[in-house]
C-alpha atoms as a PDB file:
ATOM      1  CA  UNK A   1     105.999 107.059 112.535  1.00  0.00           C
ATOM      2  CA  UNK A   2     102.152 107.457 111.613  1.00  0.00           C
ATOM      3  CA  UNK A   3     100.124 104.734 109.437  1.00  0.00           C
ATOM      4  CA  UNK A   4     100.740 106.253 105.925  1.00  0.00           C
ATOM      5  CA  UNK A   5     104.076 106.724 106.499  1.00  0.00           C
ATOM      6  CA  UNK A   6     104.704 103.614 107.598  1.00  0.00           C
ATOM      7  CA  UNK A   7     102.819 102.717 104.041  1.00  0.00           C
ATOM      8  CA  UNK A   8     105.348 104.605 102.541  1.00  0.00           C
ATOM      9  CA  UNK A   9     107.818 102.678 103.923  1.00  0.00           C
ATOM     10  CA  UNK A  10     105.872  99.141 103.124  1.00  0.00           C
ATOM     11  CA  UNK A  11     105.832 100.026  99.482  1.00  0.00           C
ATOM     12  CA  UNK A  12     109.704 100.472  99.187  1.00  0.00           C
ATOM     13  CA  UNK A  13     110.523  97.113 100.591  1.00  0.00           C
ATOM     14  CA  UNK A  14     107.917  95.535  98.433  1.00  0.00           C
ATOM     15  CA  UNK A  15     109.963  96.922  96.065  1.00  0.00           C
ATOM     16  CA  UNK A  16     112.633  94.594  96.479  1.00  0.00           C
ATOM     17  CA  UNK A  17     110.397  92.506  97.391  1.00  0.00           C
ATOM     18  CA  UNK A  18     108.910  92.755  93.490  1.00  0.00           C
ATOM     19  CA  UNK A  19     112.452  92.957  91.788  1.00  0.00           C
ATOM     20  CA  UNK A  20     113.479  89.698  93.445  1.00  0.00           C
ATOM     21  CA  UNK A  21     109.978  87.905  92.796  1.00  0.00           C
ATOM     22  CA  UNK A  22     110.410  89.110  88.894  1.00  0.00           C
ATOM     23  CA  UNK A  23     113.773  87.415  88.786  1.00  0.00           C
ATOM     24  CA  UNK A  24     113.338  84.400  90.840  1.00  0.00           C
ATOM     25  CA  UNK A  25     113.018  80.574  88.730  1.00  0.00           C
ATOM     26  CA  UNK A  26     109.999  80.081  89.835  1.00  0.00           C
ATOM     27  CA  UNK A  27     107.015  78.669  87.583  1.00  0.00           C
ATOM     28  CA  UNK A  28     104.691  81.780  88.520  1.00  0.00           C
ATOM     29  CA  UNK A  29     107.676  84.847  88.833  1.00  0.00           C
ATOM     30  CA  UNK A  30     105.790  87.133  86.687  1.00  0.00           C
ATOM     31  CA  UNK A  31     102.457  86.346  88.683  1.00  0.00           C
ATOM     32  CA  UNK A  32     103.967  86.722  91.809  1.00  0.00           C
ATOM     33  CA  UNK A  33     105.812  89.626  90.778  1.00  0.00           C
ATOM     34  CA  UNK A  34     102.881  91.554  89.373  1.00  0.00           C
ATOM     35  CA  UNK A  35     100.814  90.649  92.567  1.00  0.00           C
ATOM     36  CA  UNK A  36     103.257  92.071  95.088  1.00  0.00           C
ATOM     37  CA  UNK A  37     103.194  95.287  92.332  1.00  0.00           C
ATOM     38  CA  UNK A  38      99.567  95.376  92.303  1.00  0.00           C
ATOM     39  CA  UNK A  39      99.732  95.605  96.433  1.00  0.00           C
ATOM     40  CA  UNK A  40     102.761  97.860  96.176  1.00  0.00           C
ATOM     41  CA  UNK A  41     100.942 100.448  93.821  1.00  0.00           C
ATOM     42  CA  UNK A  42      97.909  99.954  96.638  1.00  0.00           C
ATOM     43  CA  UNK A  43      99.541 101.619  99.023  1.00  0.00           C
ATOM     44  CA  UNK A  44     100.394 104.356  97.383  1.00  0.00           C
ATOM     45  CA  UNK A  45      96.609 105.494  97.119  1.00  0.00           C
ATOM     46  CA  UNK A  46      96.245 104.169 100.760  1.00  0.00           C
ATOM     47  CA  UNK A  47      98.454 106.410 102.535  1.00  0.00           C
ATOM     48  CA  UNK A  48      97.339 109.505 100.823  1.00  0.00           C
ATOM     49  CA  UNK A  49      93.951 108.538 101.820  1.00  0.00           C
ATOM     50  CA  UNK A  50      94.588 108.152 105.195  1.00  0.00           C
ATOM     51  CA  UNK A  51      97.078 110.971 105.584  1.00  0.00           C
ATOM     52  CA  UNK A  52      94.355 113.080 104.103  1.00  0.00           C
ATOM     53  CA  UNK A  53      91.741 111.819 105.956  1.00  0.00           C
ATOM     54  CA  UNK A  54      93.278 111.943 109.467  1.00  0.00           C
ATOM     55  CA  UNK A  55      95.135 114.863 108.930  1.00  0.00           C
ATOM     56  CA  UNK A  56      98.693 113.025 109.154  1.00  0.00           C
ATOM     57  CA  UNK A  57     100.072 115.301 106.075  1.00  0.00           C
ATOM     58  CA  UNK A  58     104.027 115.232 107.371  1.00  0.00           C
ATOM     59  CA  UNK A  59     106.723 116.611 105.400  1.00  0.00           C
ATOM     60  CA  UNK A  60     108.492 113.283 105.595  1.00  0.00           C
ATOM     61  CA  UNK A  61     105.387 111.607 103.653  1.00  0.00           C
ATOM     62  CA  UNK A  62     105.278 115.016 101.262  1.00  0.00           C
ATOM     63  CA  UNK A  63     108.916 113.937 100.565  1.00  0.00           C
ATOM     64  CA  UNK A  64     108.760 110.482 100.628  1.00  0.00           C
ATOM     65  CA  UNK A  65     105.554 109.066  98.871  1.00  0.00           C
ATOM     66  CA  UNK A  66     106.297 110.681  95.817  1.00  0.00           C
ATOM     67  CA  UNK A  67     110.209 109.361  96.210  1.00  0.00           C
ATOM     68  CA  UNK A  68     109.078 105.695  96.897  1.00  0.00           C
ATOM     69  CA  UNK A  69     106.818 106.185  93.861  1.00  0.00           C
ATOM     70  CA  UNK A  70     109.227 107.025  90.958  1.00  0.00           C
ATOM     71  CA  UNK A  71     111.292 103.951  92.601  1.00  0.00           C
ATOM     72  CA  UNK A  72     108.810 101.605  92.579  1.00  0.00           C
ATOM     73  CA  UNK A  73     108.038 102.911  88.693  1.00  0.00           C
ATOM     74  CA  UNK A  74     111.697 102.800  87.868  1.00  0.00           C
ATOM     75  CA  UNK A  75     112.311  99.141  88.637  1.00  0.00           C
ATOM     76  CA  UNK A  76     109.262  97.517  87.091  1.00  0.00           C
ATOM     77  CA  UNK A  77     110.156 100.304  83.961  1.00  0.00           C
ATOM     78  CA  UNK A  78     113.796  98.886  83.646  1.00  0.00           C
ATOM     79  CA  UNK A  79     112.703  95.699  84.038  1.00  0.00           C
ATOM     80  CA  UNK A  80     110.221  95.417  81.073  1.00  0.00           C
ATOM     81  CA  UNK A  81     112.427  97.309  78.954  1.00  0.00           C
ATOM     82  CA  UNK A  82     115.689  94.162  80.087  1.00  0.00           C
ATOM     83  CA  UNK A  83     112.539  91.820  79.272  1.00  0.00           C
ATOM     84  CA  UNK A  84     111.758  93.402  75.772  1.00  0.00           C
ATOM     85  CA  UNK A  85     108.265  94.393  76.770  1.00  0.00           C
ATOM     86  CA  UNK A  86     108.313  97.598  76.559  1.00  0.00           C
ATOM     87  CA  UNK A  87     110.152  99.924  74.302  1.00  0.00           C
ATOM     88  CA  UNK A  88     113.664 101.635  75.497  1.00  0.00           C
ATOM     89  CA  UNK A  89     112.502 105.426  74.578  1.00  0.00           C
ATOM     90  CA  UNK A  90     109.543 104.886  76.095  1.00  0.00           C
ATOM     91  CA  UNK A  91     110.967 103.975  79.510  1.00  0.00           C
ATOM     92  CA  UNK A  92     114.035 106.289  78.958  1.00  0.00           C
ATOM     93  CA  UNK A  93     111.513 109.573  78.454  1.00  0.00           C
ATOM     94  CA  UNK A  94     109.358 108.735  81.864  1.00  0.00           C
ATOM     95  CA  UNK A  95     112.400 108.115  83.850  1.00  0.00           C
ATOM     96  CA  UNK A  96     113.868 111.319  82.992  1.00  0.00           C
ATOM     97  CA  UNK A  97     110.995 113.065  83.823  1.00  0.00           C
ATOM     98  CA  UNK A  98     111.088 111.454  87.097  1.00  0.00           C
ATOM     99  CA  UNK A  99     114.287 112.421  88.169  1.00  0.00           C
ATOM    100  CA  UNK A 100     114.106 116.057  86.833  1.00  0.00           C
ATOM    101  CA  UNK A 101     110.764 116.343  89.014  1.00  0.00           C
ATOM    102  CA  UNK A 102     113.259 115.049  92.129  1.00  0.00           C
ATOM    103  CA  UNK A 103     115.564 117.801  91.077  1.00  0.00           C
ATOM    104  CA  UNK A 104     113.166 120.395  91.310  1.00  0.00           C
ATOM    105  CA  UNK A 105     111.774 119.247  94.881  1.00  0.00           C
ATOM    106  CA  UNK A 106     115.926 119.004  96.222  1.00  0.00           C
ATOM    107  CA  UNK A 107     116.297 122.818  95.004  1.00  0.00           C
ATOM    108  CA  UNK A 108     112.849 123.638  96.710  1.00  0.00           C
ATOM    109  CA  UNK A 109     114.281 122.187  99.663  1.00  0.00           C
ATOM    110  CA  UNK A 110     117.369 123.875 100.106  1.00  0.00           C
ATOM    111  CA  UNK A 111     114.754 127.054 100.851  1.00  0.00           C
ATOM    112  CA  UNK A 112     113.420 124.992 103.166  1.00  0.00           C
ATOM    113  CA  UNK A 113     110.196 124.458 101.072  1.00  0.00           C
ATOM    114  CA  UNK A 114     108.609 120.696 100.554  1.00  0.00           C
ATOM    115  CA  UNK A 115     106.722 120.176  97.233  1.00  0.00           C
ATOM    116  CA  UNK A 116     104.322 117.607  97.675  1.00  0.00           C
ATOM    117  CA  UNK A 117     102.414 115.738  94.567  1.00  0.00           C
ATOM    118  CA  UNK A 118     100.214 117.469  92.455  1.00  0.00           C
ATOM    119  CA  UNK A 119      96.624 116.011  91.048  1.00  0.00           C
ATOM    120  CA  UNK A 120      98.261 115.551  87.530  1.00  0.00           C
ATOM    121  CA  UNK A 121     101.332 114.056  88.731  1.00  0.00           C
ATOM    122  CA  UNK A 122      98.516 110.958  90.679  1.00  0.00           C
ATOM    123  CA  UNK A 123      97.070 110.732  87.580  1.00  0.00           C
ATOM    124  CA  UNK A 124     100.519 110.225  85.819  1.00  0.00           C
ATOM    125  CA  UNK A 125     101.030 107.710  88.257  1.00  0.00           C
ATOM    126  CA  UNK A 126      97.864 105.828  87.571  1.00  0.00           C
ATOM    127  CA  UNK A 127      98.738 105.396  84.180  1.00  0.00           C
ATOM    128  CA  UNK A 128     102.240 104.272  84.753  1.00  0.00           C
ATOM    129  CA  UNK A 129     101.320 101.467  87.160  1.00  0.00           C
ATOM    130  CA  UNK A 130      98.785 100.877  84.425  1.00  0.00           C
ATOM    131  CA  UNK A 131     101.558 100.412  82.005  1.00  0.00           C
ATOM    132  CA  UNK A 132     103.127  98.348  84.017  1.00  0.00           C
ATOM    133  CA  UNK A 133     100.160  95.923  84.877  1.00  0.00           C
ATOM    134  CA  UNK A 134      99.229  95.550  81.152  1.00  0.00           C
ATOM    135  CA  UNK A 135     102.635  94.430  79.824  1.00  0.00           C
ATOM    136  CA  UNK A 136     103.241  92.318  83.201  1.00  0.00           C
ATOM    137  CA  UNK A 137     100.122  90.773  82.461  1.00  0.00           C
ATOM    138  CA  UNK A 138     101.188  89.875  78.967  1.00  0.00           C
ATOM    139  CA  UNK A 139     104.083  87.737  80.203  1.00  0.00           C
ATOM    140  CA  UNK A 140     101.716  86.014  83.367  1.00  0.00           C
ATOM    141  CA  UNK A 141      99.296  84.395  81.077  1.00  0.00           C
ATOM    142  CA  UNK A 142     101.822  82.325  80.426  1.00  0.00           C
ATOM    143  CA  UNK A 143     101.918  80.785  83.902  1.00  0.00           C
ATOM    144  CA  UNK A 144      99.581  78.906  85.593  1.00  0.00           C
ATOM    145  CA  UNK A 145      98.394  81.411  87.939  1.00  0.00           C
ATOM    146  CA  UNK A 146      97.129  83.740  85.337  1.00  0.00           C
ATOM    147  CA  UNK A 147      96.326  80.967  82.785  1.00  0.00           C
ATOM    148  CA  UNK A 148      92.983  82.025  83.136  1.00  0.00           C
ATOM    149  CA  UNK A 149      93.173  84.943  81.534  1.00  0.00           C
ATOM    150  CA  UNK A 150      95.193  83.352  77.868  1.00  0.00           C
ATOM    151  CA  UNK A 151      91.953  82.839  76.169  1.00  0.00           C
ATOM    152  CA  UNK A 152      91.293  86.883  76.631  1.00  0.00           C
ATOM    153  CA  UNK A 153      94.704  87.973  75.389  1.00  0.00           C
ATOM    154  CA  UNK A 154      94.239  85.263  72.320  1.00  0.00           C
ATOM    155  CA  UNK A 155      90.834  87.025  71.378  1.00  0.00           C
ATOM    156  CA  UNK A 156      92.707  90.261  71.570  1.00  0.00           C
ATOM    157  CA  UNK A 157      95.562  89.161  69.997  1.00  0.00           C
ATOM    158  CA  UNK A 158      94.603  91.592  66.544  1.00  0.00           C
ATOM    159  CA  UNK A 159      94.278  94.611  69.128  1.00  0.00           C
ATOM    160  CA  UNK A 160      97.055  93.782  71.377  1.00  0.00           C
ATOM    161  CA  UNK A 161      99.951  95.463  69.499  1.00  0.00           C
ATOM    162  CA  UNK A 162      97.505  98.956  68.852  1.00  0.00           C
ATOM    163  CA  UNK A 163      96.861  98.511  72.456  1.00  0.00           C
ATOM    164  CA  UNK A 164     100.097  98.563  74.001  1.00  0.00           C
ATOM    165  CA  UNK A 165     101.217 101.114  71.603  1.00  0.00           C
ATOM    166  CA  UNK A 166      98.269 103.547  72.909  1.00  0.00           C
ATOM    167  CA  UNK A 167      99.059 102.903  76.230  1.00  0.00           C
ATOM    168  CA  UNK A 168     103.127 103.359  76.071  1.00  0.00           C
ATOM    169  CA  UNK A 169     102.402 106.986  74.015  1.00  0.00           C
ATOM    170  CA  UNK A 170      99.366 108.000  76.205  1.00  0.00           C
ATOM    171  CA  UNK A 171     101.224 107.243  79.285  1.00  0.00           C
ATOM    172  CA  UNK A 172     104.297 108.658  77.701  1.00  0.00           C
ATOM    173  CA  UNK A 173     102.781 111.749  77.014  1.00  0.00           C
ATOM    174  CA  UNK A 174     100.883 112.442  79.894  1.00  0.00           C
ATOM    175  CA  UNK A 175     104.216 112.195  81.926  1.00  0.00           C
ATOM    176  CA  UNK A 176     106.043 114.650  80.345  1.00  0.00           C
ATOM    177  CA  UNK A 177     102.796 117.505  80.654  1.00  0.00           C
ATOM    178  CA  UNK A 178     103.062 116.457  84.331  1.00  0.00           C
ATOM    179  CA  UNK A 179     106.690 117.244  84.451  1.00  0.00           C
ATOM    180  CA  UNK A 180     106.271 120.335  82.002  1.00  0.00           C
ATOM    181  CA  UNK A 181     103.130 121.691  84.753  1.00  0.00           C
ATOM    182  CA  UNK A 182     105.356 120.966  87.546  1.00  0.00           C
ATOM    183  CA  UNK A 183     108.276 123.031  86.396  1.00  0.00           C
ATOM    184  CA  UNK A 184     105.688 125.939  85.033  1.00  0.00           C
ATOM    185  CA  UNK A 185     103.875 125.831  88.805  1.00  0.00           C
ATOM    186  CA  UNK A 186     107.666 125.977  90.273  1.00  0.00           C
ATOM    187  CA  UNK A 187     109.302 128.193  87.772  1.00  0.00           C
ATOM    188  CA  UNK A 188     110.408 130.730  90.607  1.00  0.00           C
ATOM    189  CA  UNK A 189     112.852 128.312  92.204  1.00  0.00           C
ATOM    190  CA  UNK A 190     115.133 129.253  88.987  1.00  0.00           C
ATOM    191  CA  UNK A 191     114.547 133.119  89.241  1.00  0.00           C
ATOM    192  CA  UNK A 192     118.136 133.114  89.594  1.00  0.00           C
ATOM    193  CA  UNK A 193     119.848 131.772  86.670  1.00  0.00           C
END
């Protein structure tokens, strides 16, 4: 198994990794938590890098980076929605984009043919994990570890609400165009319906 697949790999145990740390009674869960995302989410720009760079493009990372992805998205999605941080549709719209994505990348490969991520889709991505970070971040300045940063979210405190809002609809919107371009760009895998 090369490097970035092995990345690949890294990011879905930090996964559980991240789910149990967000859980835990500990003084600093959300911290911890949103550290282990923040080095999750790293390696997903890693190993494209690398697999790019060294030309070590397999179809098990074309299949796989995008997969680990969506779940590392769908666990830190249900769990701000279970800790009221972010809003139910909001979470309930992305998701459902994310699995009718995997959908259309099962019925391209039962013809044998592996979709791999497309340039909108990263940038989707991008603003999910920043969705993620900013209402995480909400909840750890509250701990000690990111105590720090209270006096920052008490100066934005007028802003904070129009803030999150922009950032659940922006992100919300710019998943479903992803999913929408995906299906256009794919559109011959239903020819036969």
């Amino acid at each position: 198994m090369n490097l970035p697949n092995k990345l690949t790999v890294a990011r879905l145990a930090l996964t559980g990794v991240f789910v149990i740390c967000f859980y835990a009674p500990w003084p600093n869960a959300i911290s911890i938590a949103l550290f282990i995302f923040l080095v999750a989410s790293a390696t997903d720009y890693l190993d494209g890098q690398i697999a790019r760079a060294r030309n070590l493009v397999t179809n098990f990372g074309k299949l796989f980076d995008p997969l680990a992805d969506k779940i590392l998205i769908t666990a830190a999605f249900i769990m701000l929605v279970a800790s009221e941080s972010l809003p139910a549709w909001a979470a309930i719209i992305i998701l459902a984009r994310e699995f009718f994505v995997t959908g259309i990348r099962q019925i391209a490969a039962t013809t044998g043919v592996v979709l791999a991520a497309e340039k909108l889709g990263k940038h989707k991505m991008v603003w999910q994990i920043v969705t993620v970070i900013y209402f995480m971040l909400e909840s750890a300045v509250k701990e000690p570890i990111f105590a720090w940063a209270a006096p920052v979210f008490a100066k934005a405190a007028p802003l904070q609400q129009e803030i999150g809002t922009f950032i659940v609809y922006f992100t919300t919107v710019l998943t479903l165009v992803s999913g929408f371009s995906y299906f256009w760009k794919n559109r011959q895998l239903f020819s036969d319906t």
